[in-house]
N, C-alpha and C. Protein backbone atom coordinates (compact mmCIF):
# COMPACT_ATOMS: atom_id res chain seq x y z
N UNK A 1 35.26 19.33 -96.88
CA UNK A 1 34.62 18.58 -95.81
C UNK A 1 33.49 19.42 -95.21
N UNK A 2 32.48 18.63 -94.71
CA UNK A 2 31.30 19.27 -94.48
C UNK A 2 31.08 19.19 -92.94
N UNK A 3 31.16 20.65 -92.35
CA UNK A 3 31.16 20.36 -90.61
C UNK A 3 30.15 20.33 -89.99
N UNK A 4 28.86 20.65 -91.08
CA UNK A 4 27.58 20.48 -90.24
C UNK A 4 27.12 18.88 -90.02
N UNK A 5 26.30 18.94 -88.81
CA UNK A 5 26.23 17.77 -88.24
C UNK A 5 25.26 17.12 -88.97
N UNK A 6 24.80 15.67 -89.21
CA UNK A 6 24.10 15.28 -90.54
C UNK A 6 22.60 14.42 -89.36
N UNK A 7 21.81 15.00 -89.49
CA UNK A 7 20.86 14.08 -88.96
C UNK A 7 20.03 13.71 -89.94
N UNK A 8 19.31 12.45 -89.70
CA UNK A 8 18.58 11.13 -90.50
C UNK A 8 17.41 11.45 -90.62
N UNK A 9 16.81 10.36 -91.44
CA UNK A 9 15.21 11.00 -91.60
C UNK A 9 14.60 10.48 -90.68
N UNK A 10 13.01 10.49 -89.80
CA UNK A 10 12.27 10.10 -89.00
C UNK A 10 12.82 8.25 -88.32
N UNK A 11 12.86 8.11 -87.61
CA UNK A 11 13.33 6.67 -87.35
C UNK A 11 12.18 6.07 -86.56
N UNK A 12 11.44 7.19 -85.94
CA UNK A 12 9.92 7.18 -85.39
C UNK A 12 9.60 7.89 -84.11
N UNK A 13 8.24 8.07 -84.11
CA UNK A 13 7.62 8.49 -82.86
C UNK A 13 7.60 7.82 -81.95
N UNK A 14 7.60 8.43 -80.96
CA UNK A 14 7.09 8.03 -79.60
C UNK A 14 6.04 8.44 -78.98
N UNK A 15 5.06 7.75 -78.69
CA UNK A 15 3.94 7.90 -77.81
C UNK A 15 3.69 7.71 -76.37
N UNK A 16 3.42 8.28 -75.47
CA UNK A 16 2.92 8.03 -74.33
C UNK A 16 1.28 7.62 -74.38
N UNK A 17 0.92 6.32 -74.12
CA UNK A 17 -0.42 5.76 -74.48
C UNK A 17 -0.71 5.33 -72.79
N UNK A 18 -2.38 5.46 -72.47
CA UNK A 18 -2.62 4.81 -71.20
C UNK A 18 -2.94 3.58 -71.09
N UNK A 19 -3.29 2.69 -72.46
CA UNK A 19 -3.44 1.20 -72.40
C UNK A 19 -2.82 0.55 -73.68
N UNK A 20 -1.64 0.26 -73.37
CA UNK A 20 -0.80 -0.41 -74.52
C UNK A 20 -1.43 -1.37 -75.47
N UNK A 21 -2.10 -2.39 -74.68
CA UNK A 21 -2.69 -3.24 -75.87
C UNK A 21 -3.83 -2.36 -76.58
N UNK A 22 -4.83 -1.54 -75.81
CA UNK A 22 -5.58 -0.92 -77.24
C UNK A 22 -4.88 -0.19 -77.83
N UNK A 23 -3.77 0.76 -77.73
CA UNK A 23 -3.34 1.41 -78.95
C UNK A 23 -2.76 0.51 -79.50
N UNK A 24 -1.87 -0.59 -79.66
CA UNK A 24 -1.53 -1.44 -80.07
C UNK A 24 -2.48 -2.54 -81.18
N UNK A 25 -3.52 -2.36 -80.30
CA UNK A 25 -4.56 -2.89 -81.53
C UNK A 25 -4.89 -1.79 -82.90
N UNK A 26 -4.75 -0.61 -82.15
CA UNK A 26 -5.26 0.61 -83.24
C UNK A 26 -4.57 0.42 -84.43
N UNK A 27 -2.98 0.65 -83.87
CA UNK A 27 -1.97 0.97 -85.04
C UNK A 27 -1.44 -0.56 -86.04
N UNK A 28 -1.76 -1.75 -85.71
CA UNK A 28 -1.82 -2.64 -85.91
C UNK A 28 -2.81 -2.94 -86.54
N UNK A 29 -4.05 -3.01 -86.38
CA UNK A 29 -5.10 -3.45 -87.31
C UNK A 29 -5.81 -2.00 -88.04
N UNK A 30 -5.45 -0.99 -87.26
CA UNK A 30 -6.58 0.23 -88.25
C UNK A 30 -5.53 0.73 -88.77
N UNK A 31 -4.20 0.72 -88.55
CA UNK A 31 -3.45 1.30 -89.34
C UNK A 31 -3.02 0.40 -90.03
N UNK A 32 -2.25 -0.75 -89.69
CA UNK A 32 -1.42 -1.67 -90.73
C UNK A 32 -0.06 -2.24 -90.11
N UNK A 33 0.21 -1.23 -89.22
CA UNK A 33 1.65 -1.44 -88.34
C UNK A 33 1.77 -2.60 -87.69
N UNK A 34 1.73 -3.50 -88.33
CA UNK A 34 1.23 -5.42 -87.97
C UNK A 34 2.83 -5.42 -87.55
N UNK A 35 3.76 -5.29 -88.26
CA UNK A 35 4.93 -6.01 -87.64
C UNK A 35 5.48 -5.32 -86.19
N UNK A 36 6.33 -6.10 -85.37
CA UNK A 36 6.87 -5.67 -83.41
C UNK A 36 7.95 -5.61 -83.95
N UNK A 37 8.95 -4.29 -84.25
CA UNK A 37 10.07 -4.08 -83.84
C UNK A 37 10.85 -4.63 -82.68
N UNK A 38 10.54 -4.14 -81.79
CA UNK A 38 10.87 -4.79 -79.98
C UNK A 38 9.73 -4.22 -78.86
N UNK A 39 9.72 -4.84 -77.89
CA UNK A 39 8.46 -5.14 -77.27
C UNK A 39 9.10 -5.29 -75.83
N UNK A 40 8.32 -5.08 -74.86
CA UNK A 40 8.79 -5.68 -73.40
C UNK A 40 8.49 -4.49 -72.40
N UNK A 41 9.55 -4.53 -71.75
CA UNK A 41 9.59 -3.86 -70.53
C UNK A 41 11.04 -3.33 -70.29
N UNK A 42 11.02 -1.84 -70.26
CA UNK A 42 12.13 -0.86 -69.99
C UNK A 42 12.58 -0.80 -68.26
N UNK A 43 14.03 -1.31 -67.91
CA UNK A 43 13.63 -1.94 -66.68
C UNK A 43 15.73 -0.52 -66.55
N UNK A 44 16.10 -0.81 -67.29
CA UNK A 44 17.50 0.17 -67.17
C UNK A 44 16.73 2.15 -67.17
N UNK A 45 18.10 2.67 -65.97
CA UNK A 45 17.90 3.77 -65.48
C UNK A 45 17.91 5.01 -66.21
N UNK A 46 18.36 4.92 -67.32
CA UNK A 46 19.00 6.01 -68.39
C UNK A 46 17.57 5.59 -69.48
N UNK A 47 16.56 4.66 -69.99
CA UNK A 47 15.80 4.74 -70.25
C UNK A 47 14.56 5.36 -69.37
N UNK A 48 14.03 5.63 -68.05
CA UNK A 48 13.59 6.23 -67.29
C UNK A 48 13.86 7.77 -67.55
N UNK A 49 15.31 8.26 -67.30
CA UNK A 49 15.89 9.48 -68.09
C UNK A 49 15.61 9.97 -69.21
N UNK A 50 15.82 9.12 -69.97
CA UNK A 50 15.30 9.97 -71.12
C UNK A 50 14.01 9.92 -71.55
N UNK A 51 12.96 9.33 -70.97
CA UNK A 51 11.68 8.98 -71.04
C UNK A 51 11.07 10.64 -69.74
N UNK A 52 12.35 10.61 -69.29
CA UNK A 52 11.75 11.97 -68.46
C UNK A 52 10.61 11.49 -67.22
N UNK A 53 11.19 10.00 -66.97
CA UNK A 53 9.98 9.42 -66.01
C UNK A 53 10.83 9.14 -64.77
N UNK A 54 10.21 8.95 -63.47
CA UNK A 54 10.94 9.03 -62.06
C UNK A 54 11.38 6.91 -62.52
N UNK A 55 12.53 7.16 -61.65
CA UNK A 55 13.09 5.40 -61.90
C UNK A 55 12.36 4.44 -61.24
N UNK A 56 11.37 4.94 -60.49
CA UNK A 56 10.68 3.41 -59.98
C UNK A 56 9.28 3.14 -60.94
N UNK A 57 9.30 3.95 -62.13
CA UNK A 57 8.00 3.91 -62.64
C UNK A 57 8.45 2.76 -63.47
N UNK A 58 7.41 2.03 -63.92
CA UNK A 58 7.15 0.81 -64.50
C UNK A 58 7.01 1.20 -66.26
N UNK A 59 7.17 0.76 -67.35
CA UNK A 59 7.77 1.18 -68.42
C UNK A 59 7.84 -0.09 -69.41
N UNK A 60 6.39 0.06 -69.75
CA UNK A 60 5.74 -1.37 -71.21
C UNK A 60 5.93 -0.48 -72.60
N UNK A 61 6.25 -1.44 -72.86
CA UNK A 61 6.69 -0.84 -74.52
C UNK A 61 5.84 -1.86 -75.64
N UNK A 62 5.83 -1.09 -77.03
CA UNK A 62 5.58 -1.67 -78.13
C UNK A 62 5.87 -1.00 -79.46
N UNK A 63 6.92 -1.17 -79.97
CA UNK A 63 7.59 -0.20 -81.20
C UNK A 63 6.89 -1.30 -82.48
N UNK A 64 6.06 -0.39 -82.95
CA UNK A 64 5.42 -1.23 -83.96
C UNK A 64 5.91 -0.36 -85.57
N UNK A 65 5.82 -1.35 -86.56
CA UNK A 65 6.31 -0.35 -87.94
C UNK A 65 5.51 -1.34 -89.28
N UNK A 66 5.53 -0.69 -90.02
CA UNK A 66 5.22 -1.14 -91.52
C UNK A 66 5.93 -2.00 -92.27
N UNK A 67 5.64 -3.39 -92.75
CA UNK A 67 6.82 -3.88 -93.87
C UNK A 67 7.71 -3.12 -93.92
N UNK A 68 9.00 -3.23 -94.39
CA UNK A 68 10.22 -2.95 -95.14
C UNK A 68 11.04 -2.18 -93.98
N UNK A 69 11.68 -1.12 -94.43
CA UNK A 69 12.89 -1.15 -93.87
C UNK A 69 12.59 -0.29 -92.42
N UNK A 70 13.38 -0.12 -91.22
CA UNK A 70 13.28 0.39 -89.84
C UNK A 70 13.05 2.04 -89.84
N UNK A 71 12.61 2.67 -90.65
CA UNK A 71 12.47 3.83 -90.56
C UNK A 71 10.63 4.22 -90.52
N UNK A 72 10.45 5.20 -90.11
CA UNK A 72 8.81 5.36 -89.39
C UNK A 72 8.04 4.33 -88.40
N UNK A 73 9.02 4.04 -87.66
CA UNK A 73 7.96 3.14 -87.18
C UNK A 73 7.59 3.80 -85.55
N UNK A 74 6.49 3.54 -84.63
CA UNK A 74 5.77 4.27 -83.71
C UNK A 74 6.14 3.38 -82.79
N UNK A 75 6.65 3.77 -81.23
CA UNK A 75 6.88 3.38 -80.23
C UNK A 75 5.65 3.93 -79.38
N UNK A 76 5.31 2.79 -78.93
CA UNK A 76 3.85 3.08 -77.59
C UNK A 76 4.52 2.76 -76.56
N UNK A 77 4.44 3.86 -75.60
CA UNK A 77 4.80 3.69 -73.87
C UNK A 77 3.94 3.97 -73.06
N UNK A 78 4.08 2.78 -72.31
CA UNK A 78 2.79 2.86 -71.48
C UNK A 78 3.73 2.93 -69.62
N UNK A 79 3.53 4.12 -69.00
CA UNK A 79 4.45 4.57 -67.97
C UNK A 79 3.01 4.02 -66.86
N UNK A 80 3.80 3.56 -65.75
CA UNK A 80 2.61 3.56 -64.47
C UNK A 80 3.70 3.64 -63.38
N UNK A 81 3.17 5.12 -62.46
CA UNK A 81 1.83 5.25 -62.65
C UNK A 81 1.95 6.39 -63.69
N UNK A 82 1.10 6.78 -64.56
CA UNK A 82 0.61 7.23 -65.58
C UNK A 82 1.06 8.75 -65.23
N UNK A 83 1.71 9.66 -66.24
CA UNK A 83 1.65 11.12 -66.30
C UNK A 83 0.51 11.80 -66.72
N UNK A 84 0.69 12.62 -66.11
CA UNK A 84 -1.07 13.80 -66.51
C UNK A 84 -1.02 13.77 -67.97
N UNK A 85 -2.52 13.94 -68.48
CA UNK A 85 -3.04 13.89 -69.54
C UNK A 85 -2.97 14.81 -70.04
N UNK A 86 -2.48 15.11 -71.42
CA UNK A 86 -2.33 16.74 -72.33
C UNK A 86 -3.71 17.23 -72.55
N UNK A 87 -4.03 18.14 -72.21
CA UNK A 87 -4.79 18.84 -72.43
C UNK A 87 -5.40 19.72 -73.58
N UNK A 88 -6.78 18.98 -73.95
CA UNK A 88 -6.50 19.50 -75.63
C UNK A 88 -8.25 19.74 -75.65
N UNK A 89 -8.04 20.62 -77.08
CA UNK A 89 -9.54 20.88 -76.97
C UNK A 89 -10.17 20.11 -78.26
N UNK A 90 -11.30 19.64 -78.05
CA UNK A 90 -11.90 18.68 -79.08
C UNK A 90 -12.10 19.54 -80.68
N UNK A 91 -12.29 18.85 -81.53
CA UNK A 91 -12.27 19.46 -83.17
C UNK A 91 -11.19 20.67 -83.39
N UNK A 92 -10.19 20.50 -82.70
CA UNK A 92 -9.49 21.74 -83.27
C UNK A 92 -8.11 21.01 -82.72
N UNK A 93 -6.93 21.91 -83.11
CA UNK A 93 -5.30 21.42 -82.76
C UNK A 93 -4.94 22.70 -81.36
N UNK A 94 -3.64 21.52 -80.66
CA UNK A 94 -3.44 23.20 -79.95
C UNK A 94 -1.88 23.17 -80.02
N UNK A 95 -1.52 23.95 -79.64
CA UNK A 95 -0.05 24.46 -79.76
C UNK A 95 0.76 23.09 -78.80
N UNK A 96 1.41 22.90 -79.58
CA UNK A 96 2.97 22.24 -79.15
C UNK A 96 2.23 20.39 -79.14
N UNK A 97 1.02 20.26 -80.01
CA UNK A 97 0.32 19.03 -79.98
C UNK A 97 1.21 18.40 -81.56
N UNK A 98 1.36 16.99 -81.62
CA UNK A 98 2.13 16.67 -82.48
C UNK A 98 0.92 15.93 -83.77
N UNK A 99 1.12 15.69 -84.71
CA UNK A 99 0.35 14.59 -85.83
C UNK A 99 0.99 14.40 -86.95
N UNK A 100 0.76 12.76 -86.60
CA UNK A 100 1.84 11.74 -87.68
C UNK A 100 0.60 12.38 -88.93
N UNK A 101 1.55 12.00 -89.89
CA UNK A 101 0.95 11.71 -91.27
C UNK A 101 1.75 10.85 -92.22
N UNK A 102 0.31 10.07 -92.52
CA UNK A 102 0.44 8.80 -92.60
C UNK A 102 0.01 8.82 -94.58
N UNK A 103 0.60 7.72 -95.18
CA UNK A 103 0.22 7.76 -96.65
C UNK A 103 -0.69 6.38 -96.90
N UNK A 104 -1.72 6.38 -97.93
CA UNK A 104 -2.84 5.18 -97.25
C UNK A 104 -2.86 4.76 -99.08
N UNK A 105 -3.57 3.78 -99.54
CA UNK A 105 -3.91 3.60 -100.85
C UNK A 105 -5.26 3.73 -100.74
N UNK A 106 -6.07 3.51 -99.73
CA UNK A 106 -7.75 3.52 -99.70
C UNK A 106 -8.10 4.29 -98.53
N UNK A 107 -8.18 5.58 -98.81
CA UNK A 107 -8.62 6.31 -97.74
C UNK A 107 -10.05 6.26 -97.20
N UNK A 108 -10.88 5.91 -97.48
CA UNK A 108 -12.21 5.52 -97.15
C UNK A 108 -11.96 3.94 -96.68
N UNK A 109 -11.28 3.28 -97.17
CA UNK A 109 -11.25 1.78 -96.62
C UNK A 109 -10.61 1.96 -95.17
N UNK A 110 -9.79 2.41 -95.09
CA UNK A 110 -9.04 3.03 -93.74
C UNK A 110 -9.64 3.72 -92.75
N UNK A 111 -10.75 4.12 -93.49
CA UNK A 111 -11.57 5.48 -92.30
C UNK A 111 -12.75 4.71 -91.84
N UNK A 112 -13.27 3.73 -93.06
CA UNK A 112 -14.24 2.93 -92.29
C UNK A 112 -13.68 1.88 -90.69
N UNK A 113 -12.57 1.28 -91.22
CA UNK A 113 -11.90 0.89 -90.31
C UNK A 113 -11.85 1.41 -89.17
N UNK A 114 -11.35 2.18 -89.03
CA UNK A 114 -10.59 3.26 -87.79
C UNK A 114 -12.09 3.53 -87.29
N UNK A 115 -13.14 3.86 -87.80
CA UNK A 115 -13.99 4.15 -87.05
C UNK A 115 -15.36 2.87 -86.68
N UNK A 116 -14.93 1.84 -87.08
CA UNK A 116 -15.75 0.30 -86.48
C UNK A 116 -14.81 0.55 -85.04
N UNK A 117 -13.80 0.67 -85.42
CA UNK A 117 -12.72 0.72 -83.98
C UNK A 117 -12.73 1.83 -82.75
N UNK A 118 -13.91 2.78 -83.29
CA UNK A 118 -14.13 3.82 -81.91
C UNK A 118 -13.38 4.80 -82.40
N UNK A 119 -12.68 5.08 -83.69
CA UNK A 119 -11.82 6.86 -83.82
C UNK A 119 -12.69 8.10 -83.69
N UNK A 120 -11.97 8.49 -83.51
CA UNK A 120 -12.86 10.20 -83.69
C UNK A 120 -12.56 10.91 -84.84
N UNK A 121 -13.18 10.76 -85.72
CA UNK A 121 -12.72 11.75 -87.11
C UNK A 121 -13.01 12.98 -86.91
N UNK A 122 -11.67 13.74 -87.37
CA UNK A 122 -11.65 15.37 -86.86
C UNK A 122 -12.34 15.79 -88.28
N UNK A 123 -11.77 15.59 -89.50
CA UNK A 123 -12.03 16.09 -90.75
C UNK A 123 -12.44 14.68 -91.74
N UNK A 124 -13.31 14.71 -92.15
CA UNK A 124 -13.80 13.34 -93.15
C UNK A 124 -12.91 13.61 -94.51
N UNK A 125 -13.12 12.29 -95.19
CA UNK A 125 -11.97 12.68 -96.51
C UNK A 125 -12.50 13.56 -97.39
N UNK A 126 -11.35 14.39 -97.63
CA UNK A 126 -12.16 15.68 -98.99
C UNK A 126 -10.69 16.12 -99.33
N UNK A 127 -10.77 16.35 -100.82
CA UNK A 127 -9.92 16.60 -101.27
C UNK A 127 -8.82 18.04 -100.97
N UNK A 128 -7.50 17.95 -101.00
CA UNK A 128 -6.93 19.14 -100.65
C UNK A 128 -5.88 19.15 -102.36
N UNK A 129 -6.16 20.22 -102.46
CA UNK A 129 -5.43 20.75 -103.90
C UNK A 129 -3.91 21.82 -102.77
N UNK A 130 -3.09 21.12 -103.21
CA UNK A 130 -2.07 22.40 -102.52
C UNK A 130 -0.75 23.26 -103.77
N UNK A 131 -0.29 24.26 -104.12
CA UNK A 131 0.11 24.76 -104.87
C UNK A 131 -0.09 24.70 -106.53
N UNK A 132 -1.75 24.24 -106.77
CA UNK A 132 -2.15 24.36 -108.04
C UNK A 132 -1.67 22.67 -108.52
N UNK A 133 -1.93 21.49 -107.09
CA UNK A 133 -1.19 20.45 -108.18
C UNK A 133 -2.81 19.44 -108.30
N UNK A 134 -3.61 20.30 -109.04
CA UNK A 134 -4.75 19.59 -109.41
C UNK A 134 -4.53 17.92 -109.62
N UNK A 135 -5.32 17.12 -109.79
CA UNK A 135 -7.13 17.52 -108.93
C UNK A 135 -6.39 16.99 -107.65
N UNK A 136 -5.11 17.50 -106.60
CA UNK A 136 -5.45 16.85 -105.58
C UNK A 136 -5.27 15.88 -105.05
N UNK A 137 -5.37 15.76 -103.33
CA UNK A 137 -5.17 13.74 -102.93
C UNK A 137 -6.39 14.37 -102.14
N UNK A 138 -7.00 13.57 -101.47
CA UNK A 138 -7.89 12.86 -100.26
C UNK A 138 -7.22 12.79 -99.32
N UNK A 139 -7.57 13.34 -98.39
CA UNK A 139 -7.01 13.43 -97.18
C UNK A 139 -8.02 13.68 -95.61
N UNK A 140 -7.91 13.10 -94.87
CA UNK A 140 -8.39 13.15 -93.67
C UNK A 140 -7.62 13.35 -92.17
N UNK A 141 -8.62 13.87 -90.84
CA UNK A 141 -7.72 13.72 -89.81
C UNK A 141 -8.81 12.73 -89.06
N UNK A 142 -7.63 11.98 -87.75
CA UNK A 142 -8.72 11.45 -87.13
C UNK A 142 -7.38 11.90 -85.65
N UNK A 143 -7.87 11.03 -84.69
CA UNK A 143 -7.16 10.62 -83.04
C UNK A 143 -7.42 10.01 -82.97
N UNK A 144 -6.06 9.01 -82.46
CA UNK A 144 -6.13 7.78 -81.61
C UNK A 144 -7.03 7.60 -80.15
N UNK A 145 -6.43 6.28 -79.76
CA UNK A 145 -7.28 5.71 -78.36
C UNK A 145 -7.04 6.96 -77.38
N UNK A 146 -5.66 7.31 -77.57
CA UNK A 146 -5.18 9.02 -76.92
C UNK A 146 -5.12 10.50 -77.06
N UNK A 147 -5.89 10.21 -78.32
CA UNK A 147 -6.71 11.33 -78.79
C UNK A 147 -5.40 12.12 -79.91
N UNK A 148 -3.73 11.29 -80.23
CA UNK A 148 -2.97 11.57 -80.97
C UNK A 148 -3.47 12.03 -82.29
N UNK A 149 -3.53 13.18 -82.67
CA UNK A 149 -3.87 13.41 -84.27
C UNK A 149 -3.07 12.74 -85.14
N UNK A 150 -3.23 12.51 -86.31
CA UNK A 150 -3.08 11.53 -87.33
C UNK A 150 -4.09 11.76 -88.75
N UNK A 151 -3.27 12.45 -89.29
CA UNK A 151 -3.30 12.90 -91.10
C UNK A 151 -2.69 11.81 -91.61
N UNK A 152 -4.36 11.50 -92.62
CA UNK A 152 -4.30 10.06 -93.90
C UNK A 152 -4.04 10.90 -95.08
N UNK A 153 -3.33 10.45 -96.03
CA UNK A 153 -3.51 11.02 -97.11
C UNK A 153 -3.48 10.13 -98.16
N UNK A 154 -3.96 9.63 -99.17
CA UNK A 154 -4.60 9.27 -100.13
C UNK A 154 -3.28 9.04 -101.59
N UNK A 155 -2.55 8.13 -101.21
CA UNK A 155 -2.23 8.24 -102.89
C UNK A 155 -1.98 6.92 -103.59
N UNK A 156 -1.85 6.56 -104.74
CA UNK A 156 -2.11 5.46 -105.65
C UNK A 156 -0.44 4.59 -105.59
N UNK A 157 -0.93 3.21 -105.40
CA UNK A 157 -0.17 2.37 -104.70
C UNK A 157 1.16 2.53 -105.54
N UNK A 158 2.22 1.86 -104.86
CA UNK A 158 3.45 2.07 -105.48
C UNK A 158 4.28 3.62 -105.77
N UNK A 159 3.36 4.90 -105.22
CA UNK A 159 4.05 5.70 -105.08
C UNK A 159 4.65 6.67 -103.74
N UNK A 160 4.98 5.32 -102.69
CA UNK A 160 5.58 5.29 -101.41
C UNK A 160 5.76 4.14 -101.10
C-alpha cells in the first residue's frame, strides 16, 4: 500500500482579473475557451476565505475551459472592491509571477488574433529546439487584459 498522498493533474487556474467580461472575451475568442464551466456570483463565506478576500467583497466569476473533459480549464475572478495590482516589469518575468502554457495548432493564426484584440506580445513566434529534439516547435509569449503571461506552443493537430 502506498501512503503517499496522490494529487491530480492541473484541474485549473485561477485568475484575479479587473473586468470579467474582457478577459472573458480574451480567453474565449483569442484563446478558444468558448465553453462556461460555471459562472455567477460567489455569495458563501468560506469562498471569500479561500479567495483570501474580506466577506463583504463582491465576487463574479467565470470558469471557462476547452472541449472535452474538466481538466485545464481557467477561472476569472473579478473581486470588488478590487485588490492591489501585482507589480511587474514590462518585457521581462518577475519572481513568484505565474504563466499558463497553452498548446495551439496555428501559432501565427492565434497571435494574429490575440493581437487584433490589444495583446502585448512579449516574444514573437520563433522556434525553440530543447534537448537536441530538432527542428523544434514555435513558440511564443504574450499577456492578457491583466498582463497574465501565457506561453503558445505550436504543435500538429491531434497530438494533444
Amino acid at each position: 500500500m502506498n501512503d503517499t498522498p496522490q494529487v491530480s493533474r492541473l484541474v485549473r487556474a485561477a485568475l484575479f482579473v479587473s473586468n470579467l467580461e474582457q478577459s472573458s472575451r480574451f480567453y474565449k475568442l483569442g484563446l478558444g475557451y468558448r465553453e462556461v464551466y460555471s459562472g455567477g456570483e460567489l455569495t458563501h463565506k468560506v469562498a471569500h476565505a479561500l479567495l483570501g478576500v474580506p466577506e463583504d467583497s463582491a465576487i463574479r466569476y467565470e470558469i471557462v475551459k476547452a472541449e472535452g473533459p474538466n481538466f485545464g480549464m481557467i477561472g476569472l475572478f473579478e473581486v470588488d472592491p478590487a485588490p492591489p495590482e501585482v507589480s511587474r516589469r514590462r518585457g521581462s518575468v518577475n519572481v513568484g509571477e505565474g504563466c499558463l502554457v497553452l498548446l495551439t495548432t496555428d501559432i501565427r493564426a492565434v497571435r494574429n488574433r490575440l493581437v487584433d484584440m490589444g495583446a502585448e506580445i512579449v516574444c514573437e513566434p520563433q522556434r525553440l529546439v530543447v534537448r537536441g529534439s530538432a527542428p523544434g516547435n514555435l513558440e511564443m509569449t504574450c499577456r492578457d487584459p491583466d498582463g497574465m503571461l501565457i506561453n503558445l506552443i505550436e504543435r500538429p493537430a491531434g497530438s494533444f
